[in-house]
C-alpha atoms as a PDB file:
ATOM      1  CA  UNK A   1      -4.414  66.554 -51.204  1.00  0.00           C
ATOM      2  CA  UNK A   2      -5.978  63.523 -53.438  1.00  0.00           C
ATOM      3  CA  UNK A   3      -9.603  63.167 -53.576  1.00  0.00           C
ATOM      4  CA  UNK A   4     -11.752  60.061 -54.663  1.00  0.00           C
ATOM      5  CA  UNK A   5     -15.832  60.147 -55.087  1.00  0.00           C
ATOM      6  CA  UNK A   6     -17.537  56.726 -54.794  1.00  0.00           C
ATOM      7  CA  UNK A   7     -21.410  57.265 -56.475  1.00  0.00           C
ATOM      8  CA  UNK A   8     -24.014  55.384 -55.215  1.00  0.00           C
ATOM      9  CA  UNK A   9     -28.019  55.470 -56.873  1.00  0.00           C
ATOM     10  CA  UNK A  10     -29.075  57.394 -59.968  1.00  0.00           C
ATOM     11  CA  UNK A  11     -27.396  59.550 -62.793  1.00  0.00           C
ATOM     12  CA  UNK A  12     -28.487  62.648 -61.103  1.00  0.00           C
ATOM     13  CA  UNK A  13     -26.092  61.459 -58.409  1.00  0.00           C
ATOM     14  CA  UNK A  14     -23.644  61.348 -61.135  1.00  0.00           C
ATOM     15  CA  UNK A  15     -23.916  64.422 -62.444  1.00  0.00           C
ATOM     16  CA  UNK A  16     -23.789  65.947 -58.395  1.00  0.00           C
ATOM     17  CA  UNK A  17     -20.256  64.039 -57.809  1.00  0.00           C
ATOM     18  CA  UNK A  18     -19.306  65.570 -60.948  1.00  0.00           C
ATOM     19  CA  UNK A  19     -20.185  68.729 -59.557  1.00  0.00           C
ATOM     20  CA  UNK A  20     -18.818  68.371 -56.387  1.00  0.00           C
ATOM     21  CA  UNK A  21     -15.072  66.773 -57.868  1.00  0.00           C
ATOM     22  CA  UNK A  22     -15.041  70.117 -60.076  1.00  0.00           C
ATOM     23  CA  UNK A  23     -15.343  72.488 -56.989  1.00  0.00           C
ATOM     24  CA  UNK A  24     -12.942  70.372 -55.277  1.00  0.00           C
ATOM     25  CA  UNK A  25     -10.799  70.534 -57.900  1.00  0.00           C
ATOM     26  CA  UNK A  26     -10.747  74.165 -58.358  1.00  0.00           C
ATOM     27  CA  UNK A  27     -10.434  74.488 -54.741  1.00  0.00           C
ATOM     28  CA  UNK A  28      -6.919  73.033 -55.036  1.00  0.00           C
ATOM     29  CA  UNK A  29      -7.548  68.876 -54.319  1.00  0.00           C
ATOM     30  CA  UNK A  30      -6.187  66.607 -57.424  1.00  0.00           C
ATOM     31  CA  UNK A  31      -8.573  63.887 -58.328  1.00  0.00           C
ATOM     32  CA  UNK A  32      -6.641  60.394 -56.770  1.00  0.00           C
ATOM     33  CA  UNK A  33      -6.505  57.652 -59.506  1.00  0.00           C
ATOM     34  CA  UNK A  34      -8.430  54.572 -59.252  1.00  0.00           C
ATOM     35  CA  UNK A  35      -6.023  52.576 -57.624  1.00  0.00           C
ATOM     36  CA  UNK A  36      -4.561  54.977 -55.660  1.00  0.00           C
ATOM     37  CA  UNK A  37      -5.292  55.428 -51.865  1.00  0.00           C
ATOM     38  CA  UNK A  38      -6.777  59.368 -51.452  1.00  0.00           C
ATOM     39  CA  UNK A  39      -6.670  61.452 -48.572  1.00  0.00           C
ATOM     40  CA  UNK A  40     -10.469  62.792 -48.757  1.00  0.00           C
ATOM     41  CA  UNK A  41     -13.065  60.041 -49.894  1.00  0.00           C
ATOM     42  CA  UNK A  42     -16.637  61.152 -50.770  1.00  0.00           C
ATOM     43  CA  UNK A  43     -19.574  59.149 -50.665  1.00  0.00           C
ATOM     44  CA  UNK A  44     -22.245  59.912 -52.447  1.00  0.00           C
ATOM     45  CA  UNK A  45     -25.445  58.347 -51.392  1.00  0.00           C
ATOM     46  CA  UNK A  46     -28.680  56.911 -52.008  1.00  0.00           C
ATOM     47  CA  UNK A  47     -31.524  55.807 -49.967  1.00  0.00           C
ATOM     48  CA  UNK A  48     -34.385  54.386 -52.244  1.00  0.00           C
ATOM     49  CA  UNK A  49     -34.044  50.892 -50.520  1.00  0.00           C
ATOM     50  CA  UNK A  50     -32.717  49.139 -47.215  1.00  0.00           C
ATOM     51  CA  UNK A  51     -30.139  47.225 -49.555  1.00  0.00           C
ATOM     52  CA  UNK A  52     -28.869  51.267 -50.810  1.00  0.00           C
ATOM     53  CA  UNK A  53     -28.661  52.175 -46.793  1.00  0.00           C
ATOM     54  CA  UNK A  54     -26.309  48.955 -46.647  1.00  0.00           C
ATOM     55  CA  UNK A  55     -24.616  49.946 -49.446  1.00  0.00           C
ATOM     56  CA  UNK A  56     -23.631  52.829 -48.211  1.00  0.00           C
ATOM     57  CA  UNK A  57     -22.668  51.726 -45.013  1.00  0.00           C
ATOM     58  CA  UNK A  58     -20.141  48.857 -46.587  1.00  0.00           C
ATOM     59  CA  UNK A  59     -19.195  52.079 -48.885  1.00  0.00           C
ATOM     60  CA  UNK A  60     -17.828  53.746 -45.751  1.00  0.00           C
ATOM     61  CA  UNK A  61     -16.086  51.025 -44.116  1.00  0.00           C
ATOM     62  CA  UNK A  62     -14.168  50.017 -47.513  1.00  0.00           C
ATOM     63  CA  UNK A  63     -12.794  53.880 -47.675  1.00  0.00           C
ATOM     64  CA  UNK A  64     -11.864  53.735 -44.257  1.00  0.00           C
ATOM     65  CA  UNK A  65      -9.998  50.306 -45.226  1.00  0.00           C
ATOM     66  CA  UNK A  66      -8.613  51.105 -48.444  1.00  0.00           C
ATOM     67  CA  UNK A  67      -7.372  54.876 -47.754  1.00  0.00           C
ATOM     68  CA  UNK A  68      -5.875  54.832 -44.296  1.00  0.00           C
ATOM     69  CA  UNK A  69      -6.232  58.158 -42.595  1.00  0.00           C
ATOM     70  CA  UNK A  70      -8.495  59.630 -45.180  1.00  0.00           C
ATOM     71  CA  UNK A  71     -11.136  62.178 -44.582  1.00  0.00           C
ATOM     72  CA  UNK A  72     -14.339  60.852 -45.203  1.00  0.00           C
ATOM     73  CA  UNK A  73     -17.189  62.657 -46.430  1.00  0.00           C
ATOM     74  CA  UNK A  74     -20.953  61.362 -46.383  1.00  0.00           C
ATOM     75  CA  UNK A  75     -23.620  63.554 -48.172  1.00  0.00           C
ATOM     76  CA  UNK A  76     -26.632  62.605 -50.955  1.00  0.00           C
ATOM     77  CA  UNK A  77     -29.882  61.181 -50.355  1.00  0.00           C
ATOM     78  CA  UNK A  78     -29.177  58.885 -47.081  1.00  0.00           C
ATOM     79  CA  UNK A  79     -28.329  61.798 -44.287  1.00  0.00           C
ATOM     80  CA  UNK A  80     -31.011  64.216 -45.434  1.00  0.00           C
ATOM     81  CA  UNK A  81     -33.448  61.355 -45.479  1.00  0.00           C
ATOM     82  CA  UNK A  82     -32.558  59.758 -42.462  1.00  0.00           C
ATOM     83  CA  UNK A  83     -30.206  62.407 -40.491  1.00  0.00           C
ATOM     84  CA  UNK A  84     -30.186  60.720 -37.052  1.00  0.00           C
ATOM     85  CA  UNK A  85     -28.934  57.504 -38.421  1.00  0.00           C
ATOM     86  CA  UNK A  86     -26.503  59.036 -40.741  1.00  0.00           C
ATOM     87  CA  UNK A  87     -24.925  60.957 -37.891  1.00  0.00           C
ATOM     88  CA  UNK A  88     -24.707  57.714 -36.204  1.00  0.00           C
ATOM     89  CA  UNK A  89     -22.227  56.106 -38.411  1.00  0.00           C
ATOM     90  CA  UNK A  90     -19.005  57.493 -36.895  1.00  0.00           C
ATOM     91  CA  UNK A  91     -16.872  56.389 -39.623  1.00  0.00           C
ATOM     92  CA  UNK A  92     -17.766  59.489 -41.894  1.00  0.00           C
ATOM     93  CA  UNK A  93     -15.827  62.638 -40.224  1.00  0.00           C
ATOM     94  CA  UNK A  94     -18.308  64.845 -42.208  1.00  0.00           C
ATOM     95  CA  UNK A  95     -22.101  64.487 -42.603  1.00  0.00           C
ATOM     96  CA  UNK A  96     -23.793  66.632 -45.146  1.00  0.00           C
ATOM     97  CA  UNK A  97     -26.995  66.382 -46.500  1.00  0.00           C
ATOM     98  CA  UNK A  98     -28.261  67.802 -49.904  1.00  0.00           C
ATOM     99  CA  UNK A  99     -29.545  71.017 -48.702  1.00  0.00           C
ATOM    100  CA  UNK A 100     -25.972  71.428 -47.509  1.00  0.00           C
ATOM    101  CA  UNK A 101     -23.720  69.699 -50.307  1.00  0.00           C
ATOM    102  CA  UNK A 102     -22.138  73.611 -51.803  1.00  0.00           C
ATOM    103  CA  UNK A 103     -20.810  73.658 -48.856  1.00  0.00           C
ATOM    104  CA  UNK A 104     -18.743  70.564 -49.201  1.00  0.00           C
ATOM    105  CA  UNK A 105     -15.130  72.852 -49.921  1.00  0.00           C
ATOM    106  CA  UNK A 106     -15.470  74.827 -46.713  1.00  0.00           C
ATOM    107  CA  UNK A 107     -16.576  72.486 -44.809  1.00  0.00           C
ATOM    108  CA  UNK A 108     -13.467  69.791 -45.654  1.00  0.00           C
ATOM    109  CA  UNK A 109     -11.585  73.049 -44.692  1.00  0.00           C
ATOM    110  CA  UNK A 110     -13.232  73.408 -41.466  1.00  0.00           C
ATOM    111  CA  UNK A 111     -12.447  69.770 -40.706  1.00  0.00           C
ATOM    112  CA  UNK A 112      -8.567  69.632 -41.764  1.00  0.00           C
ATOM    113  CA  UNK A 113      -8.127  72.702 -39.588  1.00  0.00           C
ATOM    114  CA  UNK A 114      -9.993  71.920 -36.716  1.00  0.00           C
ATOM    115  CA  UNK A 115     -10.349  67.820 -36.971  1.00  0.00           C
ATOM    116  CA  UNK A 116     -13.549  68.327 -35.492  1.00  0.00           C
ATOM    117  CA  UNK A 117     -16.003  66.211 -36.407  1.00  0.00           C
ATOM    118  CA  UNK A 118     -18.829  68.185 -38.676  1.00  0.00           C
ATOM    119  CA  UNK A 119     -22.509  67.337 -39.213  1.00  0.00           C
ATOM    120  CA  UNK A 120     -24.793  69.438 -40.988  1.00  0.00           C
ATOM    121  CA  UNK A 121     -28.220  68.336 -42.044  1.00  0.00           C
ATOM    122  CA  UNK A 122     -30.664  71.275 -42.780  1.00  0.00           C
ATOM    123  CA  UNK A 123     -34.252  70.114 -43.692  1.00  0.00           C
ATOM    124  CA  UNK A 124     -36.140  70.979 -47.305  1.00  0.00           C
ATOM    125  CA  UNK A 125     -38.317  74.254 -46.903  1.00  0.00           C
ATOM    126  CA  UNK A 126     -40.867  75.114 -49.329  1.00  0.00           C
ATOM    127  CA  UNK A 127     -39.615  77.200 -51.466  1.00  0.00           C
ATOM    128  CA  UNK A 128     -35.838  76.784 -51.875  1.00  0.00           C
ATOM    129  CA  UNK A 129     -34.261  77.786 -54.963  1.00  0.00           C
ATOM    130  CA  UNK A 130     -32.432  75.168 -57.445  1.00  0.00           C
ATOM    131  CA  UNK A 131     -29.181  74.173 -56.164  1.00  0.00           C
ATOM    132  CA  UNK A 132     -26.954  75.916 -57.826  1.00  0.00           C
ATOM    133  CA  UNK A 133     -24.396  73.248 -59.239  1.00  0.00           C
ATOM    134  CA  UNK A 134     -22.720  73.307 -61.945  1.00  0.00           C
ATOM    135  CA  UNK A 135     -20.558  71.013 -64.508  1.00  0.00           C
ATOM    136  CA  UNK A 136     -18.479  71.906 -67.527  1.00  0.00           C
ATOM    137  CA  UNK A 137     -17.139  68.087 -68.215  1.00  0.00           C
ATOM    138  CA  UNK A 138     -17.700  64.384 -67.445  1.00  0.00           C
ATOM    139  CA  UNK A 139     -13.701  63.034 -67.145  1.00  0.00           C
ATOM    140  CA  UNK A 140     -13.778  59.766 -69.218  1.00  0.00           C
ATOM    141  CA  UNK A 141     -16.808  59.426 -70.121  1.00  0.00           C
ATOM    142  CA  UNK A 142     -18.726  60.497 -74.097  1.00  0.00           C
ATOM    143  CA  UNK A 143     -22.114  60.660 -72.447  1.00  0.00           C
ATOM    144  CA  UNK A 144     -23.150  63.777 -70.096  1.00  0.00           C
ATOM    145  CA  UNK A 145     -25.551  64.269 -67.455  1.00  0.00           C
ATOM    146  CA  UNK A 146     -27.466  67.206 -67.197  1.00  0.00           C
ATOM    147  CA  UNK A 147     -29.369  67.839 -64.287  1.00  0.00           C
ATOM    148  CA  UNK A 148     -32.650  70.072 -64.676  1.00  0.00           C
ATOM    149  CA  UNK A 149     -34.851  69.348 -62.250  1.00  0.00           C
ATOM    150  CA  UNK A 150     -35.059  68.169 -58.419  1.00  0.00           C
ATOM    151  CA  UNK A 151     -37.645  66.858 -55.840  1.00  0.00           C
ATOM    152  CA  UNK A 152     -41.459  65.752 -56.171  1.00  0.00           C
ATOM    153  CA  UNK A 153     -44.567  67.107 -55.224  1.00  0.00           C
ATOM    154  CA  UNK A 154     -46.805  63.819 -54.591  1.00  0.00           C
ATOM    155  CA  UNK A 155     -45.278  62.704 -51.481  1.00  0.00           C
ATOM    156  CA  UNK A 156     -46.136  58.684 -52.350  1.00  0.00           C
ATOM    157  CA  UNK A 157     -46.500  56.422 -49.091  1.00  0.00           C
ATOM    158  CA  UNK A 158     -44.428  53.883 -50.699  1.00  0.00           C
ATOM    159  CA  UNK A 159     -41.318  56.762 -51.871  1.00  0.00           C
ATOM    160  CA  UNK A 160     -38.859  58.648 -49.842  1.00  0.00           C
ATOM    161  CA  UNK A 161     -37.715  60.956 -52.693  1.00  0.00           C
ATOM    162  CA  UNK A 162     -39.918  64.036 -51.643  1.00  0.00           C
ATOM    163  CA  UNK A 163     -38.047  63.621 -48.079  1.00  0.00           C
ATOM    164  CA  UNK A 164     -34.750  63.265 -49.900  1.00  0.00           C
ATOM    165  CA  UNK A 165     -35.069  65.912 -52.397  1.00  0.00           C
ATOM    166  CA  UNK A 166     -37.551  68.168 -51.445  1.00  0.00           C
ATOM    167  CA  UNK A 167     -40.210  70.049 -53.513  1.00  0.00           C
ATOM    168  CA  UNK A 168     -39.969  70.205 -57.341  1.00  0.00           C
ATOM    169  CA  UNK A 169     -37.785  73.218 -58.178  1.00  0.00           C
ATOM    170  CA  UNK A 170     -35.874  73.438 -61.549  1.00  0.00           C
ATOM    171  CA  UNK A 171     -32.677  74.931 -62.978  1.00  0.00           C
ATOM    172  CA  UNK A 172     -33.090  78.277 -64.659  1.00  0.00           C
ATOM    173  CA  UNK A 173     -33.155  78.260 -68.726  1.00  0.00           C
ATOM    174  CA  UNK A 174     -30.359  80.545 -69.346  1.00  0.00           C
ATOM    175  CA  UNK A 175     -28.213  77.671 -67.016  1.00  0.00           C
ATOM    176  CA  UNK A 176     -29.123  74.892 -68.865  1.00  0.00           C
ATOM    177  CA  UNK A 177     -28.236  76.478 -71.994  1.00  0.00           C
ATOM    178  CA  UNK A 178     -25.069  77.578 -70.522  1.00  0.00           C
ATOM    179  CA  UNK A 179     -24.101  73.908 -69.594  1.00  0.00           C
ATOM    180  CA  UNK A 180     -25.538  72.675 -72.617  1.00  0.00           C
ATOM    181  CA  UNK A 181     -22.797  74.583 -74.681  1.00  0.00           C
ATOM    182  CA  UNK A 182     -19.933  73.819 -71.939  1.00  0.00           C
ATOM    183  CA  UNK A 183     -20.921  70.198 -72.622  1.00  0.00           C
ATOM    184  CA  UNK A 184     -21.056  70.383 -76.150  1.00  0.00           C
ATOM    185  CA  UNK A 185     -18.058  67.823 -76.827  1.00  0.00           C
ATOM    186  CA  UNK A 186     -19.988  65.131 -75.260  1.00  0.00           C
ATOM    187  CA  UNK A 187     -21.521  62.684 -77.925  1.00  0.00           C
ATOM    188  CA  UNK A 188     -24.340  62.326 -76.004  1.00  0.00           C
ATOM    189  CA  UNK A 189     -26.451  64.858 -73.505  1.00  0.00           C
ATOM    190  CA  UNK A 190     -28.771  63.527 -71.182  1.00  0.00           C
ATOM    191  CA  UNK A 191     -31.377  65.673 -69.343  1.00  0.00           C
ATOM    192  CA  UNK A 192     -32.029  64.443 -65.999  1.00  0.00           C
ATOM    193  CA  UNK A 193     -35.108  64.850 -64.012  1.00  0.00           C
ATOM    194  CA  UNK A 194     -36.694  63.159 -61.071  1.00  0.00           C
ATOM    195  CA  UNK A 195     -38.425  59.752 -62.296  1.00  0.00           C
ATOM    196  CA  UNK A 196     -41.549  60.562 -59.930  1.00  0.00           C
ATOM    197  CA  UNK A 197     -42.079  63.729 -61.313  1.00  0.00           C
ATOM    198  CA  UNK A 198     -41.941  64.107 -65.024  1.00  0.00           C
ATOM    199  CA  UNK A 199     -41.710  67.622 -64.886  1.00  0.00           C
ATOM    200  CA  UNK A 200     -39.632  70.867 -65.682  1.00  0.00           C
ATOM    201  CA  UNK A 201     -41.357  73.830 -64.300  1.00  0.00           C
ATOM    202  CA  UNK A 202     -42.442  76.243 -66.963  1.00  0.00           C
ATOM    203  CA  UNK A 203     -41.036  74.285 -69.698  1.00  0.00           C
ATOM    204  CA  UNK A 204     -42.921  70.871 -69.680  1.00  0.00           C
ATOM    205  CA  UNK A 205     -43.970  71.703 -73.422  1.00  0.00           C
ATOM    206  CA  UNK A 206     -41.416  72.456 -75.842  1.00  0.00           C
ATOM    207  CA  UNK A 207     -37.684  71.498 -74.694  1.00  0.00           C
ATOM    208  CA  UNK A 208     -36.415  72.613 -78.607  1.00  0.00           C
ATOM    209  CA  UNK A 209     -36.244  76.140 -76.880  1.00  0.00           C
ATOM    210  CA  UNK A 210     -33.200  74.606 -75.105  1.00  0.00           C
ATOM    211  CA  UNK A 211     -31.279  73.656 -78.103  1.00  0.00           C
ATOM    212  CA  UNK A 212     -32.050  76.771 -80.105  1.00  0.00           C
ATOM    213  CA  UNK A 213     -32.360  80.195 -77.856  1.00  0.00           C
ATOM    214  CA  UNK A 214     -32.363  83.268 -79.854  1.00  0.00           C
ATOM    215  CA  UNK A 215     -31.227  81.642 -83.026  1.00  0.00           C
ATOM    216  CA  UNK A 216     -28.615  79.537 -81.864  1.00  0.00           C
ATOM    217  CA  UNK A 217     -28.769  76.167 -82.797  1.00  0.00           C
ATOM    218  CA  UNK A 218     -26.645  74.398 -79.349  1.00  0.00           C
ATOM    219  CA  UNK A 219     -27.901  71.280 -81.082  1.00  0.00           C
ATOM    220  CA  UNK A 220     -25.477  71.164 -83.847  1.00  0.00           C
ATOM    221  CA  UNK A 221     -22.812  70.171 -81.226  1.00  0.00           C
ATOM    222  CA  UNK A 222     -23.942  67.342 -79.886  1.00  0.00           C
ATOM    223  CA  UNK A 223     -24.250  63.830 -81.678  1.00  0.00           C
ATOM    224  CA  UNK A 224     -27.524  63.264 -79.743  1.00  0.00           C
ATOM    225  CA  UNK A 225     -29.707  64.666 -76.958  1.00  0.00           C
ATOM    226  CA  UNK A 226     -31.825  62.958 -75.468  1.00  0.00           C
ATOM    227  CA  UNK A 227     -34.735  63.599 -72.405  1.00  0.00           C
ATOM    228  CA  UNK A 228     -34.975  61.079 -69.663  1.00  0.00           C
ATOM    229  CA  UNK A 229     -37.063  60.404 -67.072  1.00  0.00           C
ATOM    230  CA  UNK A 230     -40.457  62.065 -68.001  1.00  0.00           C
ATOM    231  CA  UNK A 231     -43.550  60.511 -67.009  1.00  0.00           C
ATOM    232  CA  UNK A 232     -46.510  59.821 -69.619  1.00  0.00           C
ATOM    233  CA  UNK A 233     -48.554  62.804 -68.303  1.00  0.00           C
ATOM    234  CA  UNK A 234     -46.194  65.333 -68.678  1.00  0.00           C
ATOM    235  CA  UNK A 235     -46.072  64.440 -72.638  1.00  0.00           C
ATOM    236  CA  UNK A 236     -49.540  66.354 -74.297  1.00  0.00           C
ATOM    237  CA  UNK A 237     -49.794  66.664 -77.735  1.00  0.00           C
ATOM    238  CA  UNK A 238     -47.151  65.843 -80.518  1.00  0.00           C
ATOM    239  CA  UNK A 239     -43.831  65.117 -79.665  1.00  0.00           C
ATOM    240  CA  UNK A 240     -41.267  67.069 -82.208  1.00  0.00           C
ATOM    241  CA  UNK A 241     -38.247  65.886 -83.742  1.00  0.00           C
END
């Protein structure tokens, strides 16, 4: 069975489709080319504004359109922020929200065997580890996302990431460098982080312990690396090269 994921919102949303295609993938879907009508459609979400809600909404009616009889998947930021209203939109046959996205494979399953209708939306806890996603490639693309670090701590009145993404919790150093290698054709890495919280947990400090653990210099694969994201705060003392 074909699969398409439409990506809506931020590169850390990019690098989570990516994720999610390459379970799919080794689950035993085939990625559906771009003109070519799939029969499971993923939608990705965001929720930072009312205009990324309607997004997402005209996201789900164009599947429906353009891949008749698909599956359709909704998961990101919009169900786990808003889970009542994303279980209202009947024309996703699965709801997920981020707590919930590993489970994307076996709950398809679920759904082609069944084709009962599956919504599962599990609030943040304090607490939770790092979800534990993983990407060895970007099809297409030179540049690489690499996500280290989730959720925010400040709970602003005005944002709705702490809601969407929980508390800050970061991916383990031995992962990163692990990716970092598996990613090593890229031309270009980027480490992704929240933008409201410019921080990785334990390593705000030095991030050249990335690119050379134990003697092994990771960066002499890549064409560039570069750190995104990171608030003025987080950045005490000198800066290294």
């Amino acid at each position: 069975m074909t699969v398409k994921i439409i990506t809506l919102g931020c590169k850390v949303n990019q690098y989570e489709s990516q994720a999610m295609l390459e379970a799919l993938l080794a689950a035993g879907f085939t990625q559906a080319a771009p003109d070519e009508a799939a029969g499971v459609v993923v939608v990705n979400s965001c929720t930072v504004t009312a205009q990324s809600d309607h997004k997402v909404r005209q996201a789900l009616r164009r599947a429906k359109k353009d891949n008749p009889g698909a599956v359709t998947v909704l998961t990101g930021c919009m169900p786990q922020a808003f889970p009542d209203a994303a279980a209202a939109l009947l024309e996703a046959d699965i709801v997920l929200g981020n707590t919930k996205r590993s489970d994307l494979v076996p709950r398809l399953q679920e759904f082609l065997a069944t084709k009962q209708r599956v919504v599962d939306i599990a609030p943040h806890v304090t607490g939770e580890p790092f979800e534990p996603l993983h990407v060895s490639e970007f099809h297409g693309r030179t540049r690489a996302f690499l996500k280290i670090q989730d959720g925010c701590d400040r709970f602003c009145a005005y944002c709705i990431i702490p809601y969407a993404r929980g508390r800050v919790r970061s991916k383990a150093l031995e992962d990163i460098r692990q990716e970092v290698a598996q990613l090593g054709q890229a031309e270009e890495v980027l480490f992704e982080q929240q933008k409201e919280q410019g921080l990785w947990e334990g390593y705000t400090r030095n991030y050249t312990h990335v690119l050379a653990p134990s003697g092994r210099d990771l960066s002499g694969q890549l064409v560039q690396v570069r750190l995104e994201s990171v608030q003025g705060e987080s950045c005490v003392g000198k800066i290294e090269k």
